[in-house]
Structures are given as structure tokens and as C-alpha cells.
Protein backbone atom coordinates (compact mmCIF):
# COMPACT_ATOMS: atom_id res chain seq x y z
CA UNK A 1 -34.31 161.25 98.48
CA UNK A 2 -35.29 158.75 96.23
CA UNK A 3 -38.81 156.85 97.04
CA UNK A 4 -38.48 152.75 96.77
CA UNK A 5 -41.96 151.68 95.47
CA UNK A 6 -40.95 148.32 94.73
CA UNK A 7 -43.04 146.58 97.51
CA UNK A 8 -46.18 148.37 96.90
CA UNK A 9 -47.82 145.73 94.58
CA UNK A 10 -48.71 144.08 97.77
CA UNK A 11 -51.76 146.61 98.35
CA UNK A 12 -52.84 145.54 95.10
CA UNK A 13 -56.27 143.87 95.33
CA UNK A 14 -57.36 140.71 93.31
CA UNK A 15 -53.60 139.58 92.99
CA UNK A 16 -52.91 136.06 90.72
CA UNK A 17 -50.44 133.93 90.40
CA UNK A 18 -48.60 133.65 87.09
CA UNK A 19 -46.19 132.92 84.09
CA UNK A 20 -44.31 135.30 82.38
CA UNK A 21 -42.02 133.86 79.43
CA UNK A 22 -39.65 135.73 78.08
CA UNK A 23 -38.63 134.94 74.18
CA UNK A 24 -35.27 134.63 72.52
CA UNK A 25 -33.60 132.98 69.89
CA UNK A 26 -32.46 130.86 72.68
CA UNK A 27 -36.20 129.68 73.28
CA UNK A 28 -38.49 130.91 75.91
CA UNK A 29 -37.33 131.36 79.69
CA UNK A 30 -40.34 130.90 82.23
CA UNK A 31 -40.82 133.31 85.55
CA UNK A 32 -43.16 132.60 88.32
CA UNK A 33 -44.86 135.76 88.88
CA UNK A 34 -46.80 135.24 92.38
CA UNK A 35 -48.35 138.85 92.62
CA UNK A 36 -49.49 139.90 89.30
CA UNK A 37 -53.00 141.57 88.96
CA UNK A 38 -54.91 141.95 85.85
CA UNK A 39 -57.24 144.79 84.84
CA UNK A 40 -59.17 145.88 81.55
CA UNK A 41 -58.32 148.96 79.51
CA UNK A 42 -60.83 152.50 80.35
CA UNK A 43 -62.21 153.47 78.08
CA UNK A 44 -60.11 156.40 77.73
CA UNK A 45 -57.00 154.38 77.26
CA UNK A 46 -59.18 152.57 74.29
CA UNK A 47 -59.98 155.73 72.54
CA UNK A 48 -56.65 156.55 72.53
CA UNK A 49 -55.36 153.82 70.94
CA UNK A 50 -57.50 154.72 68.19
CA UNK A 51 -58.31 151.12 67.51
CA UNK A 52 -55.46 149.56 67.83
CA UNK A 53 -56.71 147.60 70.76
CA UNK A 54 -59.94 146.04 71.49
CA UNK A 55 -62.17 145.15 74.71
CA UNK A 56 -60.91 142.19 74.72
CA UNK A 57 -57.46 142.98 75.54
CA UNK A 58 -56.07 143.36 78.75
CA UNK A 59 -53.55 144.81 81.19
CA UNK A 60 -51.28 143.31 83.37
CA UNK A 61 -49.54 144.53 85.82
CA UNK A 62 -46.19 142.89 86.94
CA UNK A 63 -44.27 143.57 89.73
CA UNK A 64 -40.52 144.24 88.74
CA UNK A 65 -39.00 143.12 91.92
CA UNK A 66 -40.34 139.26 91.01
CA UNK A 67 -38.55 139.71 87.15
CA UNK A 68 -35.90 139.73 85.51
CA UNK A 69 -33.75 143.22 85.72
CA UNK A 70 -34.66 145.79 83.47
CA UNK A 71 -32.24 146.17 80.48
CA UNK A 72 -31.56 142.38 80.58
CA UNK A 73 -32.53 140.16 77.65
CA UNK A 74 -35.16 138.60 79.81
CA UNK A 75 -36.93 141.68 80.69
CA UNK A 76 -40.35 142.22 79.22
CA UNK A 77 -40.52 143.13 75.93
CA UNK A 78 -43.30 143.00 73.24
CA UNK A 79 -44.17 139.10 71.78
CA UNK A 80 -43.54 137.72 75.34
CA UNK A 81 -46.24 135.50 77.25
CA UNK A 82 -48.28 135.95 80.45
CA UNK A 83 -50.04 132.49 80.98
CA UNK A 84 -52.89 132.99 83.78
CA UNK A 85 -53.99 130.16 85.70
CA UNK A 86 -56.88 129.03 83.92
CA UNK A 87 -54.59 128.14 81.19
CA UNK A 88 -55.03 131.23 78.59
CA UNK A 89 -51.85 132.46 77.15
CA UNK A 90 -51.88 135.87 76.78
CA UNK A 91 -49.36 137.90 74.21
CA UNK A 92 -47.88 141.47 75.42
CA UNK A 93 -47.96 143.83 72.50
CA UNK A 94 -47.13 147.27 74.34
CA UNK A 95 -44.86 146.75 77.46
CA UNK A 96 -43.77 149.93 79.98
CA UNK A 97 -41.98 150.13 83.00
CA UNK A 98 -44.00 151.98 85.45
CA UNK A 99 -44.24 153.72 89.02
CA UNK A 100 -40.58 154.45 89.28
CA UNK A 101 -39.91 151.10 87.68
CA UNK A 102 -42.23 149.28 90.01
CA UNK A 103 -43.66 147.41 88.13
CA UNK A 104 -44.15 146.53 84.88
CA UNK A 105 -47.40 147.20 82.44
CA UNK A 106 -48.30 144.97 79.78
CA UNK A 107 -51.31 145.91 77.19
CA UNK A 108 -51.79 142.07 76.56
CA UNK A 109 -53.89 140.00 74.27
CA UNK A 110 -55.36 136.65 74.01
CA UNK A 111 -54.67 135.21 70.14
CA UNK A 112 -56.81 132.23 70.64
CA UNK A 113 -60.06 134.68 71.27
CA UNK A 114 -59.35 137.30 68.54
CA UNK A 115 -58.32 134.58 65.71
CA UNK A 116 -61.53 132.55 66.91
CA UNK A 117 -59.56 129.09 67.51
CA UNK A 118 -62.42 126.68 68.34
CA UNK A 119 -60.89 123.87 66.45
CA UNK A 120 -58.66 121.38 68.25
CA UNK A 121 -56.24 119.71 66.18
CA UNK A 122 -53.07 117.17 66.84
CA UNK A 123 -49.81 117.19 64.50
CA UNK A 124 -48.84 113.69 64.14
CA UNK A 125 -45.47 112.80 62.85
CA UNK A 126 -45.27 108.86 61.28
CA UNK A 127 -43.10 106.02 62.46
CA UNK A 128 -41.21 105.00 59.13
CA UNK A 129 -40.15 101.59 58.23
CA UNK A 130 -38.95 99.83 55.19
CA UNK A 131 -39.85 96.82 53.56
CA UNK A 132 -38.51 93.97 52.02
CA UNK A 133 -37.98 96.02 48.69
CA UNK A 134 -36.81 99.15 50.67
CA UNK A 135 -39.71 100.77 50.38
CA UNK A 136 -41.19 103.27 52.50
CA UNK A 137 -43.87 102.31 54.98
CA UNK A 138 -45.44 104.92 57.26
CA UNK A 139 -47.32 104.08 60.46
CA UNK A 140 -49.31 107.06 62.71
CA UNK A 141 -50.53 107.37 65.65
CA UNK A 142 -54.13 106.17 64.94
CA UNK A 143 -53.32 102.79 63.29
CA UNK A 144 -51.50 99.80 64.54
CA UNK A 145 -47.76 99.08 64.23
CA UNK A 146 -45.28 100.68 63.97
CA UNK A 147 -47.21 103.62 65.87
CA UNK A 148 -45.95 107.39 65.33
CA UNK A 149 -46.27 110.26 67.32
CA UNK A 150 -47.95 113.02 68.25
CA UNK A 151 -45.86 116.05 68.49
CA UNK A 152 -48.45 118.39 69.60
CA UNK A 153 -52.45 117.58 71.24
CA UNK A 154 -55.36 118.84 71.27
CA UNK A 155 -54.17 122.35 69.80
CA UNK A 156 -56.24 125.10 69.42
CA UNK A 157 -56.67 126.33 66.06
CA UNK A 158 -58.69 127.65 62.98
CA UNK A 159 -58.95 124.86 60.14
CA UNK A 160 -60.36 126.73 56.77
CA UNK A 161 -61.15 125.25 53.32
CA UNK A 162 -59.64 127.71 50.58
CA UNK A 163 -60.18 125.65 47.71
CA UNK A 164 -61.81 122.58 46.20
CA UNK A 165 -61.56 120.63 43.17
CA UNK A 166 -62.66 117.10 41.67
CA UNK A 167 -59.31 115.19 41.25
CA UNK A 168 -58.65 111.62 40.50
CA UNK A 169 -55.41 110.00 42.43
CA UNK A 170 -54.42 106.39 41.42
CA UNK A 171 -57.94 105.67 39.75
CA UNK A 172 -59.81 106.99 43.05
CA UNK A 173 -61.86 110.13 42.25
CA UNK A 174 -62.96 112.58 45.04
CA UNK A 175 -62.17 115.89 46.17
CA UNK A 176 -58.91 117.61 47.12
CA UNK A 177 -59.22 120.55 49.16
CA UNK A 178 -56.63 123.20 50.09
CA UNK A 179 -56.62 124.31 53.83
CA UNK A 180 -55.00 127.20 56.10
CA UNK A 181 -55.36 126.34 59.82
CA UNK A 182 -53.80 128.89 62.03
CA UNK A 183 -52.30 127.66 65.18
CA UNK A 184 -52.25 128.89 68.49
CA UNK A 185 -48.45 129.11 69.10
CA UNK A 186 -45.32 128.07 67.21
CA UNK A 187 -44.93 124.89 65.96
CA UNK A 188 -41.96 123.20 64.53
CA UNK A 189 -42.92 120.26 61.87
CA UNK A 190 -40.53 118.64 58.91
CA UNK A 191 -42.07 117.20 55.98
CA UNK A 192 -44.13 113.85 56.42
CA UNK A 193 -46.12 115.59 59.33
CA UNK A 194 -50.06 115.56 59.10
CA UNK A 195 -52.42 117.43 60.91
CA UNK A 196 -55.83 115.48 62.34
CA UNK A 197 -58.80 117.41 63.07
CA UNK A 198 -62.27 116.33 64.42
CA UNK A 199 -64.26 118.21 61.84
CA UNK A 200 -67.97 118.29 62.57
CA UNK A 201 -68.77 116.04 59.85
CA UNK A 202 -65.84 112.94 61.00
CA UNK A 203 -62.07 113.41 61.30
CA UNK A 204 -59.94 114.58 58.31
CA UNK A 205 -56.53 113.80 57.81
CA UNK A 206 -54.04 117.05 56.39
CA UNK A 207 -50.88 116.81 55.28
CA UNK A 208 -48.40 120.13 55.92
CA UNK A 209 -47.06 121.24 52.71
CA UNK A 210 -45.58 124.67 54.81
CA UNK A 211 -45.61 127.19 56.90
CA UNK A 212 -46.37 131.01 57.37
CA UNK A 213 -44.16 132.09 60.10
CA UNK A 214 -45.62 135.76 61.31
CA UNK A 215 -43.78 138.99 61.00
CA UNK A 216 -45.64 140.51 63.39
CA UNK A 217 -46.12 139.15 67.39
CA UNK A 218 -50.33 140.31 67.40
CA UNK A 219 -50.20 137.48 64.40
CA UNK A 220 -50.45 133.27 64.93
CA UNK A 221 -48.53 131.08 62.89
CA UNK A 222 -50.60 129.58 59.91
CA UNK A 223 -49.91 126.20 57.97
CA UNK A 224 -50.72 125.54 54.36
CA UNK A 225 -52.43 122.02 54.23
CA UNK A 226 -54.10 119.70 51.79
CA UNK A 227 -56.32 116.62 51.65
CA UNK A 228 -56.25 113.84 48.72
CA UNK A 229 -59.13 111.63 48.19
């Protein structure tokens, strides 16, 4: 006799609704979870892992019956997203299928916390134009017309000045700085794209010379950026 544990998720206390989205080459496919619960590691479970988790990471606990089938390319897997309802996306970096595959167990963590993404920034993307001589004119989001866009708002990040250096462009001396600014999630940008972040010291325009796409899914993407006087 075989035991069918797939409705005992609903003795769980302190249940939450969720998101789970599953990632493919395809994109990323969204599940309501209604039922999942959340719970930190022991600290058994974190000596264990021998530090490669932290207090800060967390289990979830999904209940297979509201997910995909297991062995299906939308089951969960490790680099796929739990999003909680207070808006914190969370990244699963050891999945197992549990309790007579019950439910599924996801060793999770938040990116945004452990990369310490306190900046908000906005990718902006120009409106281009030509003149009269066919040249080039660019217009963003913050000036008048024509207007560009903004691809992506108000997204957290980590903006960090790697170099300096007194320049002089078209007879204008100042400084041009080299930045990395890590990025909460993937972004796709082409070139002409400029980042604008509120620094604490007035807002500061960088253009996106490229990107670090990670190898790894506990790692955020990072773009290389610079600023001209």
C-alpha cells in the first residue's frame, strides 16, 4: 500500500501565498503557489553545509500537487525564483523533492540582501533622431523631445567606482570614472543604453559599455559602466 501525502501541506501552519518561476531558454514560466510555507535553516542543517549557506537564507517548502510534474522542464530546479508577497525575490540554490514527493524543498536565497543592493537605478534607452545633416541626435527620458525610454525602474542594485582619472573631452576637463553596478536580475540592454542613479551627492549619468553575465545562479548580473566629464 502506497501512502498519498500529497494533501498534507494543508496542516502546515503560517502558509503564504506565492510565485514560483521556473527558467528556460524559453524565458521564465510563472506558478501561483497558494500554500507555500517558509522556514529558516537549524542550525544543524547550517553546520552541515559547512558554510555554504548563511542565516540569511531560507527554506521553502512547496507543495508538489500545486506545480508542475516532477521530471518536466518546469519542475523546480536550482536558479529558479520564489517571489513572496512582500515583493522579495528569492533564488533556489539546492532543490529536493520530499515526503514521498510531497512537496518540494527549496534552500533559497535573497541576492538583493547578500550583494547589499541599496542603490536604485533606471536603464534608459534614447529616442534617436536625425538632423538636417543626418546626424545623430539622442533624446532620454529626462529631457524634452524626442523623449526615450526607460526599460527598467527603480532597480535595485550596487553602483561602485573602480577607477578615476583626470581626462579632458572636447576641451572640458573633469573626471572619468569607471563603474561596476551589479543588478538585481537579468537585464537585456544594446549599446546606446545609460544607466541613471540618484547618488547621494546628485544624479549621475552611466553609459553601459558591457555586461558580465554569471556562470553561477548564487551570482547577479554585473555591468561595466563609465562616466565622461
Amino acid at each position: 500500500m502506497t501512502l498519498d501525502l500529497s494533501l498534507d501541506y494543508q496542516v502546515w501552519d503560517n502558509r503564504e501565498a506565492v510565485t514560483f518561476g521556473s527558467r528556460s531558454t524559453r524565458g521564465v514560466a510563472l506558478t501561483a503557489v497558494a500554500d507555500a510555507k517558509r522556514r529558516a535553516l537549524t542550525y544543524k542543517e547550517l553546520a552541515a553545509a559547512n558554510g555554504a549557506y548563511t542565516g540569511q537564507d531560507l527554506v521553502w517548502l512547496l507543495p508538489a500537487i500545486q506545480l508542475p510534474a516532477h521530471g518536466t522542464l518546469q519542475a523546480p530546479k536550482p536558479g529558479d525564483k520564489v517571489f513572496d508577497g512582500y515583493g522579495v525575490t528569492w533564488t533556489a540554490l539546492e532543490v529536493g523533492l520530499q515526503a514521498l514527493k510531497s512537496f518540494w524543498r527549496l534552500i533559497s536565497r535573497n541576492l538583493s540582501l547578500a550583494y547589499q543592493l541599496y542603490d536604485l537605478v533606471d536603464i534608459q534607452r534614447p529616442a534617436v533622431t536625425y538632423d538636417a545633416a543626418a546626424g545623430a541626435l539622442r533624446g532620454w527620458p529626462d529631457d524634452g523631445t524626442p523623449t526615450g525610454t526607460i526599460i527598467y525602474q527603480a532597480l535595485p542594485a550596487k553602483v561602485q567606482l573602480l577607477t578615476t582619472e583626470l581626462t579632458e573631452t572636447l576641451g572640458v576637463h573633469g573626471f572619468k570614472g569607471k563603474y561596476a553596478v551589479t543588478v538585481s536580475q537579468d537585464v537585456t540592454t544594446v549599446q546606446g543604453d545609460r544607466i541613471k542613479w540618484t547618488s547621494p551627492t546628485g544624479t549621475v549619468y552611466l553609459d553601459i559599455l558591457g555586461q558580465h553575465n554569471p556562470q553561477r545562479i548564487d551570482e547577479l548580473p554585473v555591468l561595466d559602466c563609465q562616466v565622461l566629464p
